[in-house]
C-alpha atoms as a PDB file:
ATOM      1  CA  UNK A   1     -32.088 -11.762  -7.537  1.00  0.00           C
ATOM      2  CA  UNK A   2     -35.937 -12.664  -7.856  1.00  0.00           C
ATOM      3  CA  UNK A   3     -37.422 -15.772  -6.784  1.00  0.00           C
ATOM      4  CA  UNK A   4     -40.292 -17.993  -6.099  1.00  0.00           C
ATOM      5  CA  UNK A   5     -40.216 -19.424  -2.397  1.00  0.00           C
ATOM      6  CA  UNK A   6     -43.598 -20.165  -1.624  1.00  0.00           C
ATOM      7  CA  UNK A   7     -46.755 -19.936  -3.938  1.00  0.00           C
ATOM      8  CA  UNK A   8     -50.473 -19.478  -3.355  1.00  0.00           C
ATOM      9  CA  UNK A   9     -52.333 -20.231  -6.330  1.00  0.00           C
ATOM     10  CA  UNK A  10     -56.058 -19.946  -6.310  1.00  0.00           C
ATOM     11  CA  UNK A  11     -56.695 -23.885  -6.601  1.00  0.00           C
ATOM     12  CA  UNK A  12     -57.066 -26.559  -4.087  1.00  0.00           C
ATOM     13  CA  UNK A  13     -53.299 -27.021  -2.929  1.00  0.00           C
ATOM     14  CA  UNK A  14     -52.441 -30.914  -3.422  1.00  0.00           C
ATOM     15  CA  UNK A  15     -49.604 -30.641  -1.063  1.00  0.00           C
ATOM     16  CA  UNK A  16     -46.194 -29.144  -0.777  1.00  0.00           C
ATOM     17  CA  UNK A  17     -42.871 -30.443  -1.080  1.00  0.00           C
ATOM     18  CA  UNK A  18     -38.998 -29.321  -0.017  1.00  0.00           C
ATOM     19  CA  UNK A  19     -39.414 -27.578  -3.363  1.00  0.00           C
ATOM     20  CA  UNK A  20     -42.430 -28.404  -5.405  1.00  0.00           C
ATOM     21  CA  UNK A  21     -45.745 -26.787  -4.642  1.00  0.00           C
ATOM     22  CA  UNK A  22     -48.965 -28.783  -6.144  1.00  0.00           C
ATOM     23  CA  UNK A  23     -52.483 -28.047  -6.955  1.00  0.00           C
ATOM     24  CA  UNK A  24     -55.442 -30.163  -8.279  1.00  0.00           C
ATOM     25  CA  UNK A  25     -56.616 -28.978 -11.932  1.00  0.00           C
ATOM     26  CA  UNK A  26     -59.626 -30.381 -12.611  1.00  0.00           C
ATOM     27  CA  UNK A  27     -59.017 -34.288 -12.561  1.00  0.00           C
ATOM     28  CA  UNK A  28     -55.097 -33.951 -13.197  1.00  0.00           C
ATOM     29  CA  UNK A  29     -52.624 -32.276 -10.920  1.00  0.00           C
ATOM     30  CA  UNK A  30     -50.574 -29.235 -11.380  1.00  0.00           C
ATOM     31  CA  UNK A  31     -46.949 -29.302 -10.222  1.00  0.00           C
ATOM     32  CA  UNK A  32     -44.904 -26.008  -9.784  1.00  0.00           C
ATOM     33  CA  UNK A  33     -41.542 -26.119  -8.925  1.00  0.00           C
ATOM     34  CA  UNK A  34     -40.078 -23.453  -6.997  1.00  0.00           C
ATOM     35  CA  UNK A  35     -36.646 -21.951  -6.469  1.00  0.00           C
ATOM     36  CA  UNK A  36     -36.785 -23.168  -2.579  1.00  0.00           C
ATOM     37  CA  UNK A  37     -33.447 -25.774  -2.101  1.00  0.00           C
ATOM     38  CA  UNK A  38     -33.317 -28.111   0.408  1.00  0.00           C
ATOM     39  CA  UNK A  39     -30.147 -30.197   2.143  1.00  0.00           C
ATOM     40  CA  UNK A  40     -29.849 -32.807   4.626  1.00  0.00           C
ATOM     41  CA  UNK A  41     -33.498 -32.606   4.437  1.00  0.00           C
ATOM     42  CA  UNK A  42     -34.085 -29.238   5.783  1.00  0.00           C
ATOM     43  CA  UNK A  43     -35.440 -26.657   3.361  1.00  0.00           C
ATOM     44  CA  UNK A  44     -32.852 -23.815   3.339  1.00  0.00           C
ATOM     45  CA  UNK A  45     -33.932 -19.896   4.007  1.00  0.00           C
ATOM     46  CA  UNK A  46     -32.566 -18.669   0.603  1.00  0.00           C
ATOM     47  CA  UNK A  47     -33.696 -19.307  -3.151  1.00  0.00           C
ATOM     48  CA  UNK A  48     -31.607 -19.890  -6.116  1.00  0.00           C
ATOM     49  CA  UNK A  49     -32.878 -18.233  -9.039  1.00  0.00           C
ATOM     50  CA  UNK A  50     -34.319 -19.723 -12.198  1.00  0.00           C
ATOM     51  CA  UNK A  51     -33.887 -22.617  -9.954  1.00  0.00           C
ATOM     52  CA  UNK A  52     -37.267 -23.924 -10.219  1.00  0.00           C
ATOM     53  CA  UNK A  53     -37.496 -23.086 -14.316  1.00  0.00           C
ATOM     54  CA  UNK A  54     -34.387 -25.908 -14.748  1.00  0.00           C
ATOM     55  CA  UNK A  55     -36.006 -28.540 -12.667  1.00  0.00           C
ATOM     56  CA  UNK A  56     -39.345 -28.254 -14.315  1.00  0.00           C
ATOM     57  CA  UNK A  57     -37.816 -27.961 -17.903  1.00  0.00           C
ATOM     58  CA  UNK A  58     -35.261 -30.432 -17.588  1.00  0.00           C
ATOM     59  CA  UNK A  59     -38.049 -33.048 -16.005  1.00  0.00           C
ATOM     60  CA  UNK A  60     -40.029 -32.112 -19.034  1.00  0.00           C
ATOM     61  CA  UNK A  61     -37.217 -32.874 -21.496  1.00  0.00           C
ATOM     62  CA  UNK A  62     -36.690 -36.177 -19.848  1.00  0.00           C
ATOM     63  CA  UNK A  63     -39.827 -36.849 -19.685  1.00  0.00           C
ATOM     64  CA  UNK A  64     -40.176 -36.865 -23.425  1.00  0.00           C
ATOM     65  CA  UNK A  65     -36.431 -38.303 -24.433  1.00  0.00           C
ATOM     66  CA  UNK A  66     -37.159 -41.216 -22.276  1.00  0.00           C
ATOM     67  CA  UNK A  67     -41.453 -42.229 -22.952  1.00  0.00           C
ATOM     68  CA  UNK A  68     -40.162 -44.601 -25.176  1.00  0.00           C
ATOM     69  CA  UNK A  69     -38.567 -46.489 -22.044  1.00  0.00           C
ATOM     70  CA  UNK A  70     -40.514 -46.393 -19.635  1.00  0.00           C
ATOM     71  CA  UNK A  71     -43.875 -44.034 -19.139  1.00  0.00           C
ATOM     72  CA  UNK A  72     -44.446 -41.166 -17.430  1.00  0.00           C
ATOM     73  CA  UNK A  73     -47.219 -39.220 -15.981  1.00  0.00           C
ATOM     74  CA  UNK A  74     -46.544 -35.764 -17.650  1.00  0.00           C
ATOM     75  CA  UNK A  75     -49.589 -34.205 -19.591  1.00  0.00           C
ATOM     76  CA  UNK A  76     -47.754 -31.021 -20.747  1.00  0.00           C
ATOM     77  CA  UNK A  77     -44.850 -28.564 -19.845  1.00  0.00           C
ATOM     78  CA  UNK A  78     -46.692 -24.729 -18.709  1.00  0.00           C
ATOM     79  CA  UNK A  79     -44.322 -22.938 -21.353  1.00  0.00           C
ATOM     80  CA  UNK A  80     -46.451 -20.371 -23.323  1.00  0.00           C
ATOM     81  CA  UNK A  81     -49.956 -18.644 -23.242  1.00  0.00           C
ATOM     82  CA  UNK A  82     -51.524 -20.761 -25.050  1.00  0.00           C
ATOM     83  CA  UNK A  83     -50.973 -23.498 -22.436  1.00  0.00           C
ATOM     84  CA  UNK A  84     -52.069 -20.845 -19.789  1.00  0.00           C
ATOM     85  CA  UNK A  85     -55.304 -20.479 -21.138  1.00  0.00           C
ATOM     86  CA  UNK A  86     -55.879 -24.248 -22.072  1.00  0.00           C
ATOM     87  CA  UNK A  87     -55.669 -24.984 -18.469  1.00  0.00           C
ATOM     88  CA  UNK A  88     -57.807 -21.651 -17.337  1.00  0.00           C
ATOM     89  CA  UNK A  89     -61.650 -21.550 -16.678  1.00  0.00           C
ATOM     90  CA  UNK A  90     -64.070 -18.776 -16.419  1.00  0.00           C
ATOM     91  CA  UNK A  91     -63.393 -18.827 -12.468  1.00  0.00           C
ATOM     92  CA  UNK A  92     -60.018 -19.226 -12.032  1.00  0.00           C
ATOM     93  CA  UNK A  93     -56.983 -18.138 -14.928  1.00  0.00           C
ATOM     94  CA  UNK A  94     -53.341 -19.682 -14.238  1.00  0.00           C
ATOM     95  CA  UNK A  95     -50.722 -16.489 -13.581  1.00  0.00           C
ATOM     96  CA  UNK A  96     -47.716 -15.855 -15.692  1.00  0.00           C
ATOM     97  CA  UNK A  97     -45.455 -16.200 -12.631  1.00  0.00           C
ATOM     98  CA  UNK A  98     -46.229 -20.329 -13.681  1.00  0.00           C
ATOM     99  CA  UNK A  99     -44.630 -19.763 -17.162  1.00  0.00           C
ATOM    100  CA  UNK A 100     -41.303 -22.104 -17.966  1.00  0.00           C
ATOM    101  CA  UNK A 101     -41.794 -23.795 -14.135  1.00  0.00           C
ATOM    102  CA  UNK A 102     -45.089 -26.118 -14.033  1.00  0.00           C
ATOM    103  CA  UNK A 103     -46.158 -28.843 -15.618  1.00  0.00           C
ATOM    104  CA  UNK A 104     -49.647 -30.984 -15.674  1.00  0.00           C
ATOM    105  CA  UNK A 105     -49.403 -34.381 -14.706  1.00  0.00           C
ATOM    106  CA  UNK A 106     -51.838 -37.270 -14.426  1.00  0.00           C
ATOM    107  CA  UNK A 107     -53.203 -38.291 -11.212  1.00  0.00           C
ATOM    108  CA  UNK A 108     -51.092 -41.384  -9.882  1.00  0.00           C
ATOM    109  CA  UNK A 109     -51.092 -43.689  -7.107  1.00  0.00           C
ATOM    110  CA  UNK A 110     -47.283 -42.794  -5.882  1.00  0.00           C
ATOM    111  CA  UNK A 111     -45.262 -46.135  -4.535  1.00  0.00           C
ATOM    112  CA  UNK A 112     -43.888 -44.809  -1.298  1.00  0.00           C
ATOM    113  CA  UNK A 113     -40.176 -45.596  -2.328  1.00  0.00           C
ATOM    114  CA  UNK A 114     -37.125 -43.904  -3.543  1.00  0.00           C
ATOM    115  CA  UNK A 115     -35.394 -46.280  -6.568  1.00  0.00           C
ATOM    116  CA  UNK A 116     -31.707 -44.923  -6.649  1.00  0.00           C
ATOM    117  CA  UNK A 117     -30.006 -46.181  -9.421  1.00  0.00           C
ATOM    118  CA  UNK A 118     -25.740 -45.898  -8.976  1.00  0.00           C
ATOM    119  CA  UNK A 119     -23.579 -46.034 -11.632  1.00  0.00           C
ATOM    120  CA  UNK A 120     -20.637 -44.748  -9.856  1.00  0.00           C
ATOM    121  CA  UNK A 121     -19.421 -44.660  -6.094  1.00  0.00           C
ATOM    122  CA  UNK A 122     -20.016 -41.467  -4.124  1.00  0.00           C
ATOM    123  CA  UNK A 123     -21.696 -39.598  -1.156  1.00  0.00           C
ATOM    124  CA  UNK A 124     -23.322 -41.710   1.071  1.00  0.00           C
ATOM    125  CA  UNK A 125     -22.259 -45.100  -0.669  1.00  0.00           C
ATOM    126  CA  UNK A 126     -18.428 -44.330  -0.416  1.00  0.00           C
ATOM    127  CA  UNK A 127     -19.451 -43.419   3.120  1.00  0.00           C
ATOM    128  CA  UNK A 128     -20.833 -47.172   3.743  1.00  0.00           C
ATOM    129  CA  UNK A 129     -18.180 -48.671   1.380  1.00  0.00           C
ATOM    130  CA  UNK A 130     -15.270 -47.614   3.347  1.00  0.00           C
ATOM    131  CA  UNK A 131     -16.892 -48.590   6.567  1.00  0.00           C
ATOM    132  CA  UNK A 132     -18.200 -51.952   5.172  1.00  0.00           C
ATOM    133  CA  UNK A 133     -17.211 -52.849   2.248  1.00  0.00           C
ATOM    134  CA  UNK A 134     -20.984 -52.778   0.839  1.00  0.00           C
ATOM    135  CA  UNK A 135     -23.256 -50.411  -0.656  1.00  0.00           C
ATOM    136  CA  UNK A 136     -26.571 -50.717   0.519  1.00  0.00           C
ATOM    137  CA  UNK A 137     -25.839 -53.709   2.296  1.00  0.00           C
ATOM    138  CA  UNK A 138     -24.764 -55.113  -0.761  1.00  0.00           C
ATOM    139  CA  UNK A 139     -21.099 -56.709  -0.574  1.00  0.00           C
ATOM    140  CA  UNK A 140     -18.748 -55.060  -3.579  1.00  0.00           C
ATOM    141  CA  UNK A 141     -15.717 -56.094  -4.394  1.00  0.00           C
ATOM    142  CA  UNK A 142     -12.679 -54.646  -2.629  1.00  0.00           C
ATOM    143  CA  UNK A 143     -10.229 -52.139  -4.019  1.00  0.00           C
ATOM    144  CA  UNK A 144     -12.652 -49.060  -4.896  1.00  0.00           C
ATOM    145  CA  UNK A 145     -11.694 -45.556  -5.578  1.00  0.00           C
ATOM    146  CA  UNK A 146     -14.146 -42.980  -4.779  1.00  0.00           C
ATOM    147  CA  UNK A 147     -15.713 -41.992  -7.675  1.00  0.00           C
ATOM    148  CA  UNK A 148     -14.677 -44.953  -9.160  1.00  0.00           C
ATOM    149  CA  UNK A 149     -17.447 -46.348 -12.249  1.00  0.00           C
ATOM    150  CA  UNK A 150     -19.487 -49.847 -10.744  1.00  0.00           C
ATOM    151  CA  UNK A 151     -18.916 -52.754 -12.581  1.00  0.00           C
ATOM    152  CA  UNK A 152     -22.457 -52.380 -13.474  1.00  0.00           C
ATOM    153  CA  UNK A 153     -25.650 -49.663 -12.550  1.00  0.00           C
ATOM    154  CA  UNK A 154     -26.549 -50.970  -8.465  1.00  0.00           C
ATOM    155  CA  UNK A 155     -30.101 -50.603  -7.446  1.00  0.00           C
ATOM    156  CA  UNK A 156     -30.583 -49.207  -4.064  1.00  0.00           C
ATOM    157  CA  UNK A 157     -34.027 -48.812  -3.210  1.00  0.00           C
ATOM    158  CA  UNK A 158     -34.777 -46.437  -0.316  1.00  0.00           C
ATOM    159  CA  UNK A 159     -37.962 -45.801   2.201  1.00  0.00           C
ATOM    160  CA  UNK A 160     -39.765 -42.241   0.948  1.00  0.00           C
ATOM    161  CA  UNK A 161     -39.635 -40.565   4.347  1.00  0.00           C
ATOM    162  CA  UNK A 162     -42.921 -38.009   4.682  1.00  0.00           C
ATOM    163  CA  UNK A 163     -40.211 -36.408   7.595  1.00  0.00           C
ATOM    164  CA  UNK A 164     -36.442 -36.984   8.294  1.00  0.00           C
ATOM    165  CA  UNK A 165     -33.656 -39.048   6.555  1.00  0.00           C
ATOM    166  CA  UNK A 166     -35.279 -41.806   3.874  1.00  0.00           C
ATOM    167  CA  UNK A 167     -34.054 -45.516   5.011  1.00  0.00           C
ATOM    168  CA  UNK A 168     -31.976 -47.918   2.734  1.00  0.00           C
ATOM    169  CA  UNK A 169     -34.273 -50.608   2.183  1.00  0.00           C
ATOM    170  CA  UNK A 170     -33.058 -54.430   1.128  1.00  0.00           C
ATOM    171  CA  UNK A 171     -34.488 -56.011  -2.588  1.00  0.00           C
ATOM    172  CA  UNK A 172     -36.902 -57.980  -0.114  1.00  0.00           C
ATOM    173  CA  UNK A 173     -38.266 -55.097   2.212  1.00  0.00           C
ATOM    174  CA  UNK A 174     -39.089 -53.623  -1.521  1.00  0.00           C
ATOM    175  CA  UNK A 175     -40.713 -56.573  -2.051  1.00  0.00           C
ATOM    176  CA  UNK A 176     -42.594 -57.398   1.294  1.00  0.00           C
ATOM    177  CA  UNK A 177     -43.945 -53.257   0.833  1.00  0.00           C
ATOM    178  CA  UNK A 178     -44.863 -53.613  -3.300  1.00  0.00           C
ATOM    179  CA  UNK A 179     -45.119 -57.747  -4.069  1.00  0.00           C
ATOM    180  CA  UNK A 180     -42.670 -59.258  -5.484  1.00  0.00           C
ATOM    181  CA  UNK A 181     -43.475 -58.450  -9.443  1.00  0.00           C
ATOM    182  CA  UNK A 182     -43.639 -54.330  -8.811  1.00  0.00           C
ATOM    183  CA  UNK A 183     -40.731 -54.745  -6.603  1.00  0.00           C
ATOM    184  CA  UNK A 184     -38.867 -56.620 -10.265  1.00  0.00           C
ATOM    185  CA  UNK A 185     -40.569 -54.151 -12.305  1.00  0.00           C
ATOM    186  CA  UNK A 186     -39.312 -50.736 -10.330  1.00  0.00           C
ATOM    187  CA  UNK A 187     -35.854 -52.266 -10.292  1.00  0.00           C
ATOM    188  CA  UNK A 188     -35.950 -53.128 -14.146  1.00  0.00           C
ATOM    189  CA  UNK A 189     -37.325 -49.786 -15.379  1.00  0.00           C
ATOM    190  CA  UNK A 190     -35.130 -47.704 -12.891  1.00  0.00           C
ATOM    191  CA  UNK A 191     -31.728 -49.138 -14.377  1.00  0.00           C
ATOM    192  CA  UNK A 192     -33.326 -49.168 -18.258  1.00  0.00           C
ATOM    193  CA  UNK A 193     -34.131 -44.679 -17.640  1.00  0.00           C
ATOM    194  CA  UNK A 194     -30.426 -44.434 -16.230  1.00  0.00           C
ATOM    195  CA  UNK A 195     -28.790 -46.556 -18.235  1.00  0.00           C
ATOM    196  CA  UNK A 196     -30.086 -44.371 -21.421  1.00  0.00           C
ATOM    197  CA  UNK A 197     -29.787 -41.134 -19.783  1.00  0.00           C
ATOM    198  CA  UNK A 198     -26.207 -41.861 -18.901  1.00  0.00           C
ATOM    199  CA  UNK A 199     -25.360 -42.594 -22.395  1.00  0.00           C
ATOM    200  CA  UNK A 200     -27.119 -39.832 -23.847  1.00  0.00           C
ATOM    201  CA  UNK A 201     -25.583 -36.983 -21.106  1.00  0.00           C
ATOM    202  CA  UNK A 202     -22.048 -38.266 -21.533  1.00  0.00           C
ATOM    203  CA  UNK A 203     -22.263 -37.606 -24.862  1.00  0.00           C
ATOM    204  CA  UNK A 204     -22.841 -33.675 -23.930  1.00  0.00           C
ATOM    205  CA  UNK A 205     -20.118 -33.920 -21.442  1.00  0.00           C
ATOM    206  CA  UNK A 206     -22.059 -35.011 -18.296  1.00  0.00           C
ATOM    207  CA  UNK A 207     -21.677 -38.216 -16.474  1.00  0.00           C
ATOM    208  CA  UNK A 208     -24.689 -39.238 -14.197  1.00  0.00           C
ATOM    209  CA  UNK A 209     -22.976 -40.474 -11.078  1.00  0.00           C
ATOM    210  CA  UNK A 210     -26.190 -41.601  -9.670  1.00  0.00           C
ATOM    211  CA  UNK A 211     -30.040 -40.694  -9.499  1.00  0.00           C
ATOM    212  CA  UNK A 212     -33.307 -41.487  -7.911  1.00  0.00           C
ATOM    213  CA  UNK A 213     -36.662 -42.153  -9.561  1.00  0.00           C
ATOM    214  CA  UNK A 214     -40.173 -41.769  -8.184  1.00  0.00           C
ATOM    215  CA  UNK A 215     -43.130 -44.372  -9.609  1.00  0.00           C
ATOM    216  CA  UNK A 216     -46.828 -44.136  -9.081  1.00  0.00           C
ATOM    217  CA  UNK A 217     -49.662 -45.803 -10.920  1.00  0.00           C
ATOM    218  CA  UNK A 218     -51.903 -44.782 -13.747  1.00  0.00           C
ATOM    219  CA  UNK A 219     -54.772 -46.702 -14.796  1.00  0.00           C
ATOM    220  CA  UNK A 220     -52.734 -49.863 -13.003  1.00  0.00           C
ATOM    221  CA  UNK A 221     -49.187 -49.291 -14.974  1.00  0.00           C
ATOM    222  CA  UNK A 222     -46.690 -48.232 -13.177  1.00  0.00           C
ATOM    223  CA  UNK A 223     -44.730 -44.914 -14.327  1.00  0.00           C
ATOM    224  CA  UNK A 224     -42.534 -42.326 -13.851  1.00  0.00           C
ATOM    225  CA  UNK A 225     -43.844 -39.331 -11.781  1.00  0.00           C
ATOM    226  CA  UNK A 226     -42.639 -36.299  -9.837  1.00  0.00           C
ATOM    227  CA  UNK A 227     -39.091 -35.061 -11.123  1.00  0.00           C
ATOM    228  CA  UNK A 228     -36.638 -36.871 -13.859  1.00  0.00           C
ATOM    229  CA  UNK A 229     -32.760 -36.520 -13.806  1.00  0.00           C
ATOM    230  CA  UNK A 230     -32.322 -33.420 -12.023  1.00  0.00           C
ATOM    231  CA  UNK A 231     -29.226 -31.368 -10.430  1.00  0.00           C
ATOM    232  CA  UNK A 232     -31.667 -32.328  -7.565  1.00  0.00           C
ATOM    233  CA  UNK A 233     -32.060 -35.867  -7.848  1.00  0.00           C
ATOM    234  CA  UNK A 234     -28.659 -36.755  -9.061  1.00  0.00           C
ATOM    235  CA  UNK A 235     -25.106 -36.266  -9.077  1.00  0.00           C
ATOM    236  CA  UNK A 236     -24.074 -34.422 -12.513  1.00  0.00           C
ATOM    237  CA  UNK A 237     -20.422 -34.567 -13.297  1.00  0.00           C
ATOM    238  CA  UNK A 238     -18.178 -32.524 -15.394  1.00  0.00           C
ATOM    239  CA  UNK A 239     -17.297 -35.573 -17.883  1.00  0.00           C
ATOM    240  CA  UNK A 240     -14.097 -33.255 -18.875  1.00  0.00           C
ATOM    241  CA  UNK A 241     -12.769 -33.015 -15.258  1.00  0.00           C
ATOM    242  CA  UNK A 242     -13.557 -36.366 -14.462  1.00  0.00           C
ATOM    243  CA  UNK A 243     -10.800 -38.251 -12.191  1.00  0.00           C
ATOM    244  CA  UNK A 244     -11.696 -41.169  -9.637  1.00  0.00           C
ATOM    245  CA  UNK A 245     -10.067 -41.197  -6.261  1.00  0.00           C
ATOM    246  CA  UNK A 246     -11.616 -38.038  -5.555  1.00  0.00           C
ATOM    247  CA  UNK A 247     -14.766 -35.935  -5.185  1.00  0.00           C
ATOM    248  CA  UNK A 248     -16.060 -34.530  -8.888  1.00  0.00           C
ATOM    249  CA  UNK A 249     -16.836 -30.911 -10.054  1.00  0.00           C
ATOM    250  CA  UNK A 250     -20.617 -30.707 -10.690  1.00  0.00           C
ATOM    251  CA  UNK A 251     -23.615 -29.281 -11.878  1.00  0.00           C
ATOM    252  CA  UNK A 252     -25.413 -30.208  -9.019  1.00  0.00           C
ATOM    253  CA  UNK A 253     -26.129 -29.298  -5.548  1.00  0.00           C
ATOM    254  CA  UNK A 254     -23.091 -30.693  -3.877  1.00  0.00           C
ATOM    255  CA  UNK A 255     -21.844 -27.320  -4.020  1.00  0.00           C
ATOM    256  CA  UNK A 256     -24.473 -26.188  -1.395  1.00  0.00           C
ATOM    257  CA  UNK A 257     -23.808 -29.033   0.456  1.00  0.00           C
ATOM    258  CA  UNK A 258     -20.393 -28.908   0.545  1.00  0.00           C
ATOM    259  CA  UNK A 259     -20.498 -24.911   1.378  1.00  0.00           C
ATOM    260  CA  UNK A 260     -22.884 -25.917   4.439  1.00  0.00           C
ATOM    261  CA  UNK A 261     -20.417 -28.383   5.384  1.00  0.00           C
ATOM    262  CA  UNK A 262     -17.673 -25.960   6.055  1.00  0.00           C
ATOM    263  CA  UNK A 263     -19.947 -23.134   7.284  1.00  0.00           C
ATOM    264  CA  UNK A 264     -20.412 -25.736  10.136  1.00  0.00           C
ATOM    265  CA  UNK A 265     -23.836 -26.207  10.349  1.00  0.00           C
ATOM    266  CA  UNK A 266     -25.261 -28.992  12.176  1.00  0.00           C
ATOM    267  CA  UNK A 267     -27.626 -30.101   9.576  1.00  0.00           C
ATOM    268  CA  UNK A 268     -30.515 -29.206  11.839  1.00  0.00           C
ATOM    269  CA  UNK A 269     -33.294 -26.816  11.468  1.00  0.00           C
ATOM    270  CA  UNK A 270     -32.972 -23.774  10.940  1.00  0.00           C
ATOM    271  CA  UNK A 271     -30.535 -23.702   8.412  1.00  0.00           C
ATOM    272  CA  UNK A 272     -28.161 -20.799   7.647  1.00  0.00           C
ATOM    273  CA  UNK A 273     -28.377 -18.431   4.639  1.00  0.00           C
ATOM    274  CA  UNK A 274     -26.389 -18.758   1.495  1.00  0.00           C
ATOM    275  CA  UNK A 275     -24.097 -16.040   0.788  1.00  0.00           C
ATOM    276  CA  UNK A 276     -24.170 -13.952  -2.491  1.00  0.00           C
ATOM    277  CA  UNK A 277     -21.511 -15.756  -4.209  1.00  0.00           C
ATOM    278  CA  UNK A 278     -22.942 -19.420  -3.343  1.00  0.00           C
ATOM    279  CA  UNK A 279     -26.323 -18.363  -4.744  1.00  0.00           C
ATOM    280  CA  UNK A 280     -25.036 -16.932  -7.705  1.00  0.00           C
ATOM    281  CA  UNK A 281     -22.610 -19.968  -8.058  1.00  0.00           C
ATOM    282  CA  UNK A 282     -25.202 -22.302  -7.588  1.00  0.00           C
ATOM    283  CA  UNK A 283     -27.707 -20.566 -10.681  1.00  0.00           C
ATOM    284  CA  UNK A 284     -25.053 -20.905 -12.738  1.00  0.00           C
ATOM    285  CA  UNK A 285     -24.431 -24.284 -12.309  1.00  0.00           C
ATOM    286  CA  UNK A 286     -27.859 -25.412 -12.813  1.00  0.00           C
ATOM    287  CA  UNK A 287     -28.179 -23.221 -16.030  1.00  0.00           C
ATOM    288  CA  UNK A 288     -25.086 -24.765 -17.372  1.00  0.00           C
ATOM    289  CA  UNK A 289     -26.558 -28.522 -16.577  1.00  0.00           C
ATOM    290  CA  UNK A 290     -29.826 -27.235 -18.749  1.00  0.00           C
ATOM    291  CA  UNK A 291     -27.640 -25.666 -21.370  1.00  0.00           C
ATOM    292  CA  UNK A 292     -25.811 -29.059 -21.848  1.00  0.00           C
ATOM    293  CA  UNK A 293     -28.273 -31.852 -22.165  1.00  0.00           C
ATOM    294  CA  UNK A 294     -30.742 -30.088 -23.950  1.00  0.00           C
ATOM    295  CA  UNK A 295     -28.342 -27.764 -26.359  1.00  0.00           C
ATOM    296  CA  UNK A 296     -30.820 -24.678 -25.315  1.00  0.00           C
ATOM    297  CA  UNK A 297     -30.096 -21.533 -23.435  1.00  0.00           C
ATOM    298  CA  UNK A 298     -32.282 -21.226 -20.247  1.00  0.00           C
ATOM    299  CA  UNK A 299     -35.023 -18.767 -20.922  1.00  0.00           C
ATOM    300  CA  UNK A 300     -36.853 -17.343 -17.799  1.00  0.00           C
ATOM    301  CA  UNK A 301     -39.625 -15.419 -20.064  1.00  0.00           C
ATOM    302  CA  UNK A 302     -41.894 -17.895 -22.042  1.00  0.00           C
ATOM    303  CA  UNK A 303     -44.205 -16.604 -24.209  1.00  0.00           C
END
């Protein structure tokens, strides 16, 4: 089982993620995602193969389906040679090892918050629900199943935490950090992305539970940037399963989670290895999450 944990390109490193590795390109930026995973914040010891291929080539199919909503900062998806030597110069050439896994991006000013976007109740807002009645300090009605679909998509807005657990933040913390008319604006295009993508996955049998949505600034417009719709950064459902009151099959990392869970862990550093089978397990899902949005069968050779 091959994979990428760590990479050490020869161009100035931009900084490094739980999963995503990134290096300056000239005046844009180069983001490589890796098969690393990550889970209550800690970056785990084992890889999941192809891994880093789905993120980067579902964020690029996003990326496109949705321009039309709101704007993103993708340049183009690292998928053949031709791209390889586009982005190469006489001193340095990209390796093949990028292939099917990086993308260029723009430059952007990122807004140092999370925008999750909730269409249905689960994880840590059933947690708070049962305990409060709210969801991010929001009151909501009484009465809720887990799992159960919102009334209508809730926008939770957390801090972007350089180290430890990110912090639900209130609609007027967002404010007092980005002014009032970013703090509108991030709300407004956060719901418009999920509330297309949630149409368009349930159509291919995948319900978007929820999802969070990372915005920088180009030339003063504010866009998407960093990852799109993910088995990462959301909860993917199996549409045809799908029964409230309960916790969901998914194409997402839940799995891991729920796995760590059990194996006891105290969600502290270092974290345990995956076995075989939860590896494996885990690949497959994520493949399967590709296969169904985009209609395409992963490929881990591009060419």
């Amino acid at each position: 089982m091959s994979v990428i944990l760590r990479t050490k390109l020869n161009l100035p490193s931009f900084g490094r993620g739980k999963v995503r590795d990134t290096y300056q390109i000239g005046e844009k930026l180069l983001i490589l995602a890796t098969d690393r995973i990550s889970a209550f914040d800690v970056v785990l010891p084992s890889g999941i193969p192809d891994k880093g291929i789905v993120l980067n080539q579902i964020s690029a199919f996003w990326f496109a389906r949705t321009y039309h909503v709101v704007h993103n900062h993708m340049v183009e998806s690292i998928e053949s040679q031709r791209a390889l030597k586009k982005y190469s110069t006489p001193r340095f050439s990209l390796p093949e090892s990028v292939l099917g896994r990086s993308m260029v991006v723009f430059k952007a000013k990122r807004i140092p918050v999370e925008c999750v976007v909730r269409g249905y109740i689960a994880g840590s807002a059933w947690s708070e629900y049962t305990k409060s009645g709210t969801i991010n300090g929001i009151k909501i009605r009484k009465g809720l199943k887990e799992s159960q679909e919102l009334p209508e998509p809730l926008f939770t807005p957390t801090t972007k935490a350089e180290a430890g657990h990110d912090l639900p933040m209130s609609k007027k913390e967002l404010a007092d950090l980005v002014g009032k008319s970013a703090a509108v604006e991030l709300e407004e295009k956060s719901i418009a992305v999920y509330q297309f993508a949630r149409d368009y996955a349930l159509e291919r049998g995948i319900i978007i539970a929820d999802t969070k949505f990372e915005f920088g600034y180009v030339d003063d417009e504010i866009v998407l940037i960093d990852e799109l719709l993910t088995p990462d950064s959301s909860r993917f459902w199996d549409a045809s399963r799908y029964k409230s009151g309960r916790s969901q099959p998914s194409y997402d990392k839940q799995f891991v989670r729920d796995w760590l869970i059990s194996s006891g862990w105290d969600q502290k550093p270092p974290a345990p290895a995956l076995p075989k089978d939860i590896i494996l397990s885990t690949a497959e899902r994520y493949r399967q999450a590709y296969f169904l949005l985009t209609g395409r069968i992963l490929k881990n050779v591009f060419s």
